[in-house]
Protein backbone atom coordinates (compact mmCIF):
# COMPACT_ATOMS: atom_id res chain seq x y z
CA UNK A 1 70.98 7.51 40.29
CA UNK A 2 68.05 6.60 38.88
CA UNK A 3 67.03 3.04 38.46
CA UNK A 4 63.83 1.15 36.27
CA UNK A 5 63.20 -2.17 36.69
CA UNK A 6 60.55 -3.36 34.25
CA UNK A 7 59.44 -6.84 33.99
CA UNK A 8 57.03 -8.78 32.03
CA UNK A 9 54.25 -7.65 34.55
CA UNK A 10 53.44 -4.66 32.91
CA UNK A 11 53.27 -6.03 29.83
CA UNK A 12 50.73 -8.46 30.97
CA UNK A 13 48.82 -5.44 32.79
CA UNK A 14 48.24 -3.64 29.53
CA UNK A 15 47.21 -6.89 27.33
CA UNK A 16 44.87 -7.18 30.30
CA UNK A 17 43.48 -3.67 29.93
CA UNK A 18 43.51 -4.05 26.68
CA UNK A 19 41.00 -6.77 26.43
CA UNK A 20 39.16 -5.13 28.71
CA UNK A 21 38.51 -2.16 27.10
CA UNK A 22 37.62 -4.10 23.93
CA UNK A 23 34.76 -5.80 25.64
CA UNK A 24 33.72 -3.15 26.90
CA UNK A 25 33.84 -1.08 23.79
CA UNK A 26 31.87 -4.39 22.29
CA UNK A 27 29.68 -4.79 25.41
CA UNK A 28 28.52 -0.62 24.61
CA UNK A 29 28.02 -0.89 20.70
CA UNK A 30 26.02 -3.75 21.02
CA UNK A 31 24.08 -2.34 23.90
CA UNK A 32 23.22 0.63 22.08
CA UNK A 33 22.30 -1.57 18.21
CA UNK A 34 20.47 -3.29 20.66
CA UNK A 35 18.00 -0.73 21.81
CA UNK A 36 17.42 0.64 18.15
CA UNK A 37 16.48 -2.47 17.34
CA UNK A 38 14.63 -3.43 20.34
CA UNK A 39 12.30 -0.10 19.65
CA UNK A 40 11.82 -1.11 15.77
CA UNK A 41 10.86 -4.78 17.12
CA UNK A 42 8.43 -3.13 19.14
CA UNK A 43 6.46 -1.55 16.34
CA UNK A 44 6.88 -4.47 13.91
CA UNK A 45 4.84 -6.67 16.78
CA UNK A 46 2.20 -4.17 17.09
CA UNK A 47 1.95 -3.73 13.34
CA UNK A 48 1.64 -7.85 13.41
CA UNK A 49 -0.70 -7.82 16.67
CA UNK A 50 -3.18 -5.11 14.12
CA UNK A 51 -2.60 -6.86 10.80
CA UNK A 52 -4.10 -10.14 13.12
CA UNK A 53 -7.33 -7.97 14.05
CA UNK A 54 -7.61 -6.76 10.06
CA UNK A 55 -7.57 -10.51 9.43
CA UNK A 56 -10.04 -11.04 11.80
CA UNK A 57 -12.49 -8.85 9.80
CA UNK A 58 -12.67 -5.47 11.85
CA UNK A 59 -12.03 -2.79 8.75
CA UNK A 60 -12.70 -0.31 11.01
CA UNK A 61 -9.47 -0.66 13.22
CA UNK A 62 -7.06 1.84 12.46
CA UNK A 63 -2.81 1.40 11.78
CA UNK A 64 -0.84 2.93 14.37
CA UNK A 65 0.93 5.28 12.04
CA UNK A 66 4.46 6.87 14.11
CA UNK A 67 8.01 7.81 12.55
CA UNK A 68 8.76 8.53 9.33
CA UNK A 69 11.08 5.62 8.18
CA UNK A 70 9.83 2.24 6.10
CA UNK A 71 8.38 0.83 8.28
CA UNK A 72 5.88 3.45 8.99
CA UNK A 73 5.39 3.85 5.35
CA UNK A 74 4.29 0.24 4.74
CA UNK A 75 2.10 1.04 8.19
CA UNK A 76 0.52 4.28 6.08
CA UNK A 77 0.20 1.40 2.95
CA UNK A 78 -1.91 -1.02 5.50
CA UNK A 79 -4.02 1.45 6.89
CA UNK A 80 -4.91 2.97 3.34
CA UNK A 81 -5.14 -0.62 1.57
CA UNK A 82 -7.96 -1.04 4.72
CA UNK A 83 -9.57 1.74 3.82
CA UNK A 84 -10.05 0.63 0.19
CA UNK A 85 -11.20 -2.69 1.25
CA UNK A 86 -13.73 -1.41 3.89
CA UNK A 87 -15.05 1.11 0.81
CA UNK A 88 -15.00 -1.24 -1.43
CA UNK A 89 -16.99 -3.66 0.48
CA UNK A 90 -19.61 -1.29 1.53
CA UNK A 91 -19.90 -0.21 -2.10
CA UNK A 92 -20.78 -4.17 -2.87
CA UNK A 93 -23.14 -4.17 -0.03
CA UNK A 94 -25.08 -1.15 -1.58
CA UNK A 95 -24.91 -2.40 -5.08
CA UNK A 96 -26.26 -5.80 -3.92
CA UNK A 97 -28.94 -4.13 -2.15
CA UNK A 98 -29.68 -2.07 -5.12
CA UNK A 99 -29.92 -5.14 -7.58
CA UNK A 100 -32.28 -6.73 -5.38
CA UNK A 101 -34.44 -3.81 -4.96
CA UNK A 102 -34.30 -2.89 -8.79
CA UNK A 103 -34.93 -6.82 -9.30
CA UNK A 104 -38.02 -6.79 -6.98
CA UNK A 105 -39.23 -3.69 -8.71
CA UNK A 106 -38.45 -5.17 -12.57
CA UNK A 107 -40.03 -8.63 -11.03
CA UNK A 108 -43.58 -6.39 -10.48
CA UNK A 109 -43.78 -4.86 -13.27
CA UNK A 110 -43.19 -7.21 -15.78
CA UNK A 111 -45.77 -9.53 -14.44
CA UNK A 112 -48.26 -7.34 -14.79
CA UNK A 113 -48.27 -6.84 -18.38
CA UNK A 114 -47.45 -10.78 -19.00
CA UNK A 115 -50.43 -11.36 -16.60
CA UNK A 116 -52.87 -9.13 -18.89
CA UNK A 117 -51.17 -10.94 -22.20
CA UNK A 118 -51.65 -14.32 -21.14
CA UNK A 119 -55.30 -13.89 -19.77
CA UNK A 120 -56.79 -11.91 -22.65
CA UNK A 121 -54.80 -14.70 -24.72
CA UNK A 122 -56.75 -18.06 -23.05
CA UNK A 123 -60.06 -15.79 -23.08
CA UNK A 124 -58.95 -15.92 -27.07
CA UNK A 125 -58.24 -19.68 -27.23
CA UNK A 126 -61.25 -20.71 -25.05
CA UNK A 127 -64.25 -18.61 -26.55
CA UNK A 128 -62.54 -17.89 -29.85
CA UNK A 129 -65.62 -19.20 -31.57
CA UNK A 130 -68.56 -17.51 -29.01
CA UNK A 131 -67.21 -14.01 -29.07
CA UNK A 132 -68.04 -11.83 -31.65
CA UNK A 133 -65.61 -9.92 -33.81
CA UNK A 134 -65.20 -6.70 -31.85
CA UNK A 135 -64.74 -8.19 -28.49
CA UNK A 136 -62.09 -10.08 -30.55
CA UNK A 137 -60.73 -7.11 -31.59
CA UNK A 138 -60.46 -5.31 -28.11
CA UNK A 139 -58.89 -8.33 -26.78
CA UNK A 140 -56.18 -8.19 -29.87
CA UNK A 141 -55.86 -4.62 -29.07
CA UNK A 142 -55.44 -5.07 -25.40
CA UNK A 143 -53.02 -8.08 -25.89
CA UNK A 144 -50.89 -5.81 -28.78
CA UNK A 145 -50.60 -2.74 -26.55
CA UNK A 146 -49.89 -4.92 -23.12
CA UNK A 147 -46.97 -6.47 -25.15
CA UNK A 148 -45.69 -2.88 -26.17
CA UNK A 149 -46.26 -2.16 -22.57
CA UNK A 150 -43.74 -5.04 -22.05
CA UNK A 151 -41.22 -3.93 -24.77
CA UNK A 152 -40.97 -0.73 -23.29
CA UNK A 153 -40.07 -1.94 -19.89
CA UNK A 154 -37.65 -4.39 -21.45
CA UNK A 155 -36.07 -1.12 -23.26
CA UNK A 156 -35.84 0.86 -20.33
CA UNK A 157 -34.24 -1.73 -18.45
CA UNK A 158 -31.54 -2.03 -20.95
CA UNK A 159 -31.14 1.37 -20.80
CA UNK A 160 -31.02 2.14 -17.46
CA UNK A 161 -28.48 -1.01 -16.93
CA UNK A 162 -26.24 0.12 -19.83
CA UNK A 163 -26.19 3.79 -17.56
CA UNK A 164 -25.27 2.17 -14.64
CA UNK A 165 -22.79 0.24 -16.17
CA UNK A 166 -21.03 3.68 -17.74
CA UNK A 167 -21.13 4.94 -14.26
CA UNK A 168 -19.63 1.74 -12.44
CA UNK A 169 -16.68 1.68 -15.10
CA UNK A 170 -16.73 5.48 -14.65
CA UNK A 171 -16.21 5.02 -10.62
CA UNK A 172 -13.75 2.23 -11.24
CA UNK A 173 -11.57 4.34 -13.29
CA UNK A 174 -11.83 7.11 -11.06
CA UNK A 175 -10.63 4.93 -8.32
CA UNK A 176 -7.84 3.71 -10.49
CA UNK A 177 -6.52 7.38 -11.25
CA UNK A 178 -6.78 8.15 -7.31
């Protein structure tokens, strides 16, 4: 004859097992969520250790650009949104340096003419009376064509500013479409 004698003990052996195996199974699945997320973490701190140089002004440091998920799209964002600024700014930089060297220029040449107007104009006013007529007359004539002389430049600055000013809106819209 065969006999079985069960008690309560293995009953208690397999609740035991059972919780067992559950933290286990827990332990595993959180181990391994874990280390996805430890290697994203990872990345998002070195994208925040590089946004900190950007801040501190070096445009020239490059995004480390890895993966293909969101976050190394918004990486491929940064880096190309640093680009723009660093282009942008060295576009101001020219443009500054251009105004000042087109306002130097302007500055020179309009002085001369004024210079001319306003010295043939106080020979006029202070030996009006001791000059005789066709000295007058060259004076008049120098006077009229320095302030044509003037007018010109004047004209030619407007015109050259109103070209530059079609080509900056140009390049901005250009820059707008890319």
């Amino acid at each position: 004859a065969l006999v079985f004698l069960t008690g309560m003990y293995t009953y208690q052996f397999f609740n035991y097992a059972l919780i067992v195996e559950f933290l286990l199974s827990f332990l595993l699945f959180t181990g391994i969520i874990m280390a996805g997320i430890r290697s994203t973490m990872k990345y998002i701190r070195t994208l925040s250790a590089e946004i900190v140089i950007l801040e501190g002004g070096n445009l020239d440091y490059r995004i480390t650009v890895t993966g293909s998920d969101e976050m190394s799209v918004l990486a491929n964002g940064l880096d190309s949104m640093r680009e723009s600024i660093r282009d942008k700014i060295s576009q101001e930089a020219e443009l500054i340096r251009l105004n000042q060297s087109m306002i130097t220029g302007l500055s020179h040449d309009l002085r001369t003419p004024l210079t001319s107007i306003s010295g043939n104009a106080g020979i006029l006013m202070e030996k009006s009376i001791a000059l005789n007529e066709e000295k007058k007359q060259e004076l008049y004539s120098s006077i009229y064509d320095d302030s044509m002389w003037l007018i010109n430049l004047v004209e030619n600055l407007l015109s050259v500013t109103r070209i530059e000013e079609g080509r900056l809106n140009l390049n901005i819209t250009d820059d707008l479409v890319d």
